[in-house]
C-alpha atoms as a PDB file:
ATOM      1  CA  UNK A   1      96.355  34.417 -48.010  1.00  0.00           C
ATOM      2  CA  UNK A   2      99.894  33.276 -48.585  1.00  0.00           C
ATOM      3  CA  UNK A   3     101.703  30.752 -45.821  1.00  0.00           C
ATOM      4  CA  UNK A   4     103.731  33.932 -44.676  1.00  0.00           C
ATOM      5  CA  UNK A   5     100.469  35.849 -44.091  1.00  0.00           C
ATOM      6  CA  UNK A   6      98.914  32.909 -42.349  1.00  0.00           C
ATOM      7  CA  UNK A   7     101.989  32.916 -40.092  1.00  0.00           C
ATOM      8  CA  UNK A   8     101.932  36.344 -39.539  1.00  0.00           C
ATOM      9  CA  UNK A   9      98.411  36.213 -38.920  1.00  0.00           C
ATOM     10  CA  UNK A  10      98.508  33.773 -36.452  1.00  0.00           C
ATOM     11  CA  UNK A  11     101.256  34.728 -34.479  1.00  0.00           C
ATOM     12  CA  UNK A  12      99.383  37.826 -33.431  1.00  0.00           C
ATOM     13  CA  UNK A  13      97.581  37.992 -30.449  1.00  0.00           C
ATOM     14  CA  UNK A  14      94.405  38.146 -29.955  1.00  0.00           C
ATOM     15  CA  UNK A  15      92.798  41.006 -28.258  1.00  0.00           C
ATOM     16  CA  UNK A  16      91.959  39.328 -25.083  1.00  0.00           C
ATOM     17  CA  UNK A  17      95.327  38.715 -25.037  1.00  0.00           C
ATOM     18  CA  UNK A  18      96.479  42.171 -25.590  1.00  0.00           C
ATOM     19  CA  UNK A  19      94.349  42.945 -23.017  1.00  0.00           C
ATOM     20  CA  UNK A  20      95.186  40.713 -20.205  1.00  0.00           C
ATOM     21  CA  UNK A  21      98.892  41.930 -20.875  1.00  0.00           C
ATOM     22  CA  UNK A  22      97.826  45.714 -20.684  1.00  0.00           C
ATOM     23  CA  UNK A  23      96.089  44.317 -17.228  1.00  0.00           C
ATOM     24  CA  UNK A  24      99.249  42.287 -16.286  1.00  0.00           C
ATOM     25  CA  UNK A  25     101.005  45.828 -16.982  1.00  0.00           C
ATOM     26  CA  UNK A  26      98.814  48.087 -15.173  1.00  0.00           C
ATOM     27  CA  UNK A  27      99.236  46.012 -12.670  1.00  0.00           C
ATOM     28  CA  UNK A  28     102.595  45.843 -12.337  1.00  0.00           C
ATOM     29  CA  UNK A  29     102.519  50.111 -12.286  1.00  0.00           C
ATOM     30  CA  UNK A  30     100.269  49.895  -9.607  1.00  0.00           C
ATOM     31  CA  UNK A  31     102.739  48.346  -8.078  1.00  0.00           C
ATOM     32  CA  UNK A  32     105.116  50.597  -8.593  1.00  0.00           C
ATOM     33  CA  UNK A  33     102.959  53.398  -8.043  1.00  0.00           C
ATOM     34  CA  UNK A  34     101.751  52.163  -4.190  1.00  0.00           C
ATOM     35  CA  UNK A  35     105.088  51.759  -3.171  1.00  0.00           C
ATOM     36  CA  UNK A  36     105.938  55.534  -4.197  1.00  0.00           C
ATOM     37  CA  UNK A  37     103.069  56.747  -3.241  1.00  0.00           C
ATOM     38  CA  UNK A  38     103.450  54.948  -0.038  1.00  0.00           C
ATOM     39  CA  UNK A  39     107.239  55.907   0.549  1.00  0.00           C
ATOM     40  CA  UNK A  40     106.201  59.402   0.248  1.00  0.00           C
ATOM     41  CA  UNK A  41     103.085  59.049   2.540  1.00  0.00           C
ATOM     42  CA  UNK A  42     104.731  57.365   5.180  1.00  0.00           C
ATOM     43  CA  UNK A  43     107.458  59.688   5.039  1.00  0.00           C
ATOM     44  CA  UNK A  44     105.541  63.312   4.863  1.00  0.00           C
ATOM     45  CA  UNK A  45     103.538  62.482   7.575  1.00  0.00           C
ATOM     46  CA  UNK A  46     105.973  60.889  10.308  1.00  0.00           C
ATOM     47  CA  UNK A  47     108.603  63.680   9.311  1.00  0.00           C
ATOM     48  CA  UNK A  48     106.841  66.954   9.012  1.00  0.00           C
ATOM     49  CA  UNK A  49     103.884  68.179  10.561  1.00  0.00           C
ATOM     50  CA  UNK A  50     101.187  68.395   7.647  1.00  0.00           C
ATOM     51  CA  UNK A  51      99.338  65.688   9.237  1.00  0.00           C
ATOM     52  CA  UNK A  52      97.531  62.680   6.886  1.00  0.00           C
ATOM     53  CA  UNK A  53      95.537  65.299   4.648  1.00  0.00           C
ATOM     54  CA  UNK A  54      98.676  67.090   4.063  1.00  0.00           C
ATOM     55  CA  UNK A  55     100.752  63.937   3.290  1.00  0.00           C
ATOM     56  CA  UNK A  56      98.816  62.099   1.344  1.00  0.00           C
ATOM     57  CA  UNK A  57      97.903  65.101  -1.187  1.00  0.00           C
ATOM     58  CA  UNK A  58     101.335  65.589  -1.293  1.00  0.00           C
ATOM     59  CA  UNK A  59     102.080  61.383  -2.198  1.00  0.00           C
ATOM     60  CA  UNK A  60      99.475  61.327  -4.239  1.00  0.00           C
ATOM     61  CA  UNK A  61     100.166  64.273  -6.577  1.00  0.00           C
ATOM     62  CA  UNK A  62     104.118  63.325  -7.012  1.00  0.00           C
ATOM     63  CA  UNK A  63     103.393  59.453  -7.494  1.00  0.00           C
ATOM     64  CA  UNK A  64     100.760  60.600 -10.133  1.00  0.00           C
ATOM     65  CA  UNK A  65     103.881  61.634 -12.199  1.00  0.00           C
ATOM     66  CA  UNK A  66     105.424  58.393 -13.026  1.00  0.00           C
ATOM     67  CA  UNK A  67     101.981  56.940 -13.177  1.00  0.00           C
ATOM     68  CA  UNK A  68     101.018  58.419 -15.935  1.00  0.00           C
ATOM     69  CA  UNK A  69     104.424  58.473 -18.116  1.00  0.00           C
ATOM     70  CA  UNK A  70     104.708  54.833 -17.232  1.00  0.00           C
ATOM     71  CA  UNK A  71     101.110  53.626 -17.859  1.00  0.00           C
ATOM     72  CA  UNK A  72     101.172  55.705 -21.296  1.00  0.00           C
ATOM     73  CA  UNK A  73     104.095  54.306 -22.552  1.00  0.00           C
ATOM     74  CA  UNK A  74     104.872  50.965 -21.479  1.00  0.00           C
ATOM     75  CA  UNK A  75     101.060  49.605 -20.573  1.00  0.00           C
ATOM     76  CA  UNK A  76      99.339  51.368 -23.590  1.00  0.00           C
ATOM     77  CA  UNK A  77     102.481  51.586 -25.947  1.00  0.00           C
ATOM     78  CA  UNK A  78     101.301  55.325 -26.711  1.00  0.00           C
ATOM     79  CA  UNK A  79     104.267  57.468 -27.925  1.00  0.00           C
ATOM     80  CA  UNK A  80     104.587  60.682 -29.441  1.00  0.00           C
ATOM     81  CA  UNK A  81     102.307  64.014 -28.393  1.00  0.00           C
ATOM     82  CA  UNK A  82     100.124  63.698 -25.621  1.00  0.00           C
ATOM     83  CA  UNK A  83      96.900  65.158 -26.039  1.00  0.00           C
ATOM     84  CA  UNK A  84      95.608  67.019 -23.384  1.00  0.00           C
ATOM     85  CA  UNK A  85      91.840  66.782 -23.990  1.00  0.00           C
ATOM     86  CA  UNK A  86      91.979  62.976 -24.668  1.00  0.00           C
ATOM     87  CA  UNK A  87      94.804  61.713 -22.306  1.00  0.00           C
ATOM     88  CA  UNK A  88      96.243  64.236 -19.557  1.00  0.00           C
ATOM     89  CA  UNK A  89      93.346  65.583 -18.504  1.00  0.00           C
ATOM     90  CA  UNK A  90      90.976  62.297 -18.057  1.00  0.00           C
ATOM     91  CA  UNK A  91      94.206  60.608 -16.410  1.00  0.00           C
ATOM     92  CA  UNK A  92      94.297  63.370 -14.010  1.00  0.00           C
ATOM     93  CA  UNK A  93      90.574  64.328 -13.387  1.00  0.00           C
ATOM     94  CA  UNK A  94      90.733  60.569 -12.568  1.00  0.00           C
ATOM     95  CA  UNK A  95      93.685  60.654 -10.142  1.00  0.00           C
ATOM     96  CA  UNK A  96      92.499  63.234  -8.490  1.00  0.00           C
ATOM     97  CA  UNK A  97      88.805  61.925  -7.791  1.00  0.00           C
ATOM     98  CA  UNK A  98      91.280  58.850  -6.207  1.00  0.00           C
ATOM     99  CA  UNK A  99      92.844  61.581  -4.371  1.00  0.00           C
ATOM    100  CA  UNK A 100      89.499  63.163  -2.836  1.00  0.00           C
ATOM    101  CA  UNK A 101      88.435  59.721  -1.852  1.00  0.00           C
ATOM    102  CA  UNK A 102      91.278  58.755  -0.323  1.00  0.00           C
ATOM    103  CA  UNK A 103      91.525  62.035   1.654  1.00  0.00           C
ATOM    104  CA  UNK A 104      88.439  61.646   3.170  1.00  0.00           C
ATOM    105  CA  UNK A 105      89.602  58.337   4.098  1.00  0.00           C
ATOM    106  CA  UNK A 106      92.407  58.947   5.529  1.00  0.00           C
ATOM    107  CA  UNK A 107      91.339  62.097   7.752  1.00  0.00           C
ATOM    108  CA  UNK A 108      88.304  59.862   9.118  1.00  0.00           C
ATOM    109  CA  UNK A 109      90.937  56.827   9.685  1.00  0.00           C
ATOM    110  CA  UNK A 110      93.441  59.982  11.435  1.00  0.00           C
ATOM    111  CA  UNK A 111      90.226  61.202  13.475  1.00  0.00           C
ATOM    112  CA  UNK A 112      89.682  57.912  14.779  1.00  0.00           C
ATOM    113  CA  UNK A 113      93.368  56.411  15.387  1.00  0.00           C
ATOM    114  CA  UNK A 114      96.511  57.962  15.189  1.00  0.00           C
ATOM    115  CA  UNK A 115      98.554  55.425  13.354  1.00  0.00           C
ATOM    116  CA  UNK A 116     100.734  56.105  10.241  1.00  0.00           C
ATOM    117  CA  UNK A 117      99.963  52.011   9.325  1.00  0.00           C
ATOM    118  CA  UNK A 118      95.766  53.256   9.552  1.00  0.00           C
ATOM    119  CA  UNK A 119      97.249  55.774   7.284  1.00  0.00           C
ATOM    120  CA  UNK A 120      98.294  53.807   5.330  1.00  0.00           C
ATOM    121  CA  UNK A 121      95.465  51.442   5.128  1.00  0.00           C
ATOM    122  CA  UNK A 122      92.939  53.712   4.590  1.00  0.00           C
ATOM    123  CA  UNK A 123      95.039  55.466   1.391  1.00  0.00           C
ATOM    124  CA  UNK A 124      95.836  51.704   0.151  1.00  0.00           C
ATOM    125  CA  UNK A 125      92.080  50.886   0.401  1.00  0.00           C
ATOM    126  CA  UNK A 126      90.757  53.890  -1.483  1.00  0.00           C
ATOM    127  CA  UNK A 127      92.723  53.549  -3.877  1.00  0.00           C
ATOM    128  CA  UNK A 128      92.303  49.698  -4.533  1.00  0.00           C
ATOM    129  CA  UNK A 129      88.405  50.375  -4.811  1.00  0.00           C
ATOM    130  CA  UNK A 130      89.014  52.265  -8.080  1.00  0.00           C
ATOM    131  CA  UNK A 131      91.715  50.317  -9.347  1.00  0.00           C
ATOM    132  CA  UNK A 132      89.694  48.215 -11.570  1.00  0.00           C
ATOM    133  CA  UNK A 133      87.482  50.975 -13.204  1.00  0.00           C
ATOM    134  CA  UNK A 134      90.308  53.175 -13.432  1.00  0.00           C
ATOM    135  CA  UNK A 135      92.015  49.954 -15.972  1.00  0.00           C
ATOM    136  CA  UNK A 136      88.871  50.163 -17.950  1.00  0.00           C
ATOM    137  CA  UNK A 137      88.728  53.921 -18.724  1.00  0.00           C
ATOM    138  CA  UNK A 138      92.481  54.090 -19.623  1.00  0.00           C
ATOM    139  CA  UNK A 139      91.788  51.237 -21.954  1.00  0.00           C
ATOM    140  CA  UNK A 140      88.458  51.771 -23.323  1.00  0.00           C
ATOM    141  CA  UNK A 141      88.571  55.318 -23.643  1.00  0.00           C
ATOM    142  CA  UNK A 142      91.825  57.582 -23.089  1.00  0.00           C
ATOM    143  CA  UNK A 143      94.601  55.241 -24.442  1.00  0.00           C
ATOM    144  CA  UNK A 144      92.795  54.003 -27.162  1.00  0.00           C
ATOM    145  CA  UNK A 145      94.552  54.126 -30.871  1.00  0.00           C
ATOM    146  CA  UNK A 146      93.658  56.810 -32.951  1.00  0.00           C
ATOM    147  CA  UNK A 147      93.987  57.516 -36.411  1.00  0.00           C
ATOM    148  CA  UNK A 148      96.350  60.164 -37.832  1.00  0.00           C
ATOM    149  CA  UNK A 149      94.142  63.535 -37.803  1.00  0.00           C
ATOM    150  CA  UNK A 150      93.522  62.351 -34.062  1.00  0.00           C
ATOM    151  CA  UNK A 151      97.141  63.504 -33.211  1.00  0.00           C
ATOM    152  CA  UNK A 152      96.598  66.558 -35.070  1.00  0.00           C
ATOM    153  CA  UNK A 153      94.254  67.788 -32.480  1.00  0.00           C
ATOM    154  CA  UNK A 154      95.469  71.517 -31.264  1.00  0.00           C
ATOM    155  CA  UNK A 155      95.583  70.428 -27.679  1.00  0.00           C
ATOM    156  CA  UNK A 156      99.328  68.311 -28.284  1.00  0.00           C
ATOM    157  CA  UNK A 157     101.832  68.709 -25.650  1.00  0.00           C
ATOM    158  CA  UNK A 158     105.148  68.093 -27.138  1.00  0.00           C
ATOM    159  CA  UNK A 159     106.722  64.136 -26.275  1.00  0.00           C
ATOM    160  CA  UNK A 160     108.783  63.405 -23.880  1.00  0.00           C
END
């Protein structure tokens, strides 16, 4: 190995490192993604009249949006097609078991108290229980890198 390879070589990080920044990343989205998910929570069901069910289907499928894009791109670096079979519909079967458990969370927390901040709790809670294993699938299994005739599966949605 020349000196240049051996500088290239070492300068590259190792995968626990990659992998603490993808966590670092996710993170940060999750972030991102409570306070949206939040914002919209908070405001569908002190606004309107489709109670905490209602309101936090609602948050939870629009905040899924960015979630995905973001975590996709910027956490996993993915770019080009998305595959449908191997990345959209994992992400969303995922999301959505989030959503069922934090549905039933937050009609028992509406049952018991009527408080947009229990509300909020009980979505925030929910949520945070899957947070870890939801890191682990997305980056042991649906963001993983693929070889070329991966991304010539049949199922590619176009890039956005």
């Amino acid at each position: 190995m020349s000196a240049s390879e051996q500088q290239v070589a070492s300068a590259s990080p190792t995968p626990a490192a990659v992998r603490l920044t993808r966590l670092w990343r996710f993170g940060a989205v999750s972030v991102m993604n409570v306070a949206i998910t939040q914002l919209l929570l908070l405001g569908s069901y002190g606004f309107t009249s489709v109670g905490a069910v209602g309101a936090n289907v609602f948050a939870v499928g629009v905040s899924s949006i960015p979630a995905y894009l973001v975590n996709r791109r910027w956490v996993w670096q993915r770019r080009g097609n998305h595959s449908v079979t191997r990345e959209i519909i994992p992400f969303w079967a995922y999301t959505f078991a989030g959503l069922a458990l934090s549905t039933a969370a937050v009609a028992a927390v509406e049952q018991r108290w009527d408080s947009a901040a229990a509300v909020s709790a009980a979505n925030i809670t929910a949520f945070g229980v899957l947070w870890l294993t939801k890191f682990f699938l997305l980056d042991s299994w649906l963001f993983v890198p693929r070889t070329d005739s991966d991304d010539l599966d049949d199922d590619q949605l176009p890039m956005t």
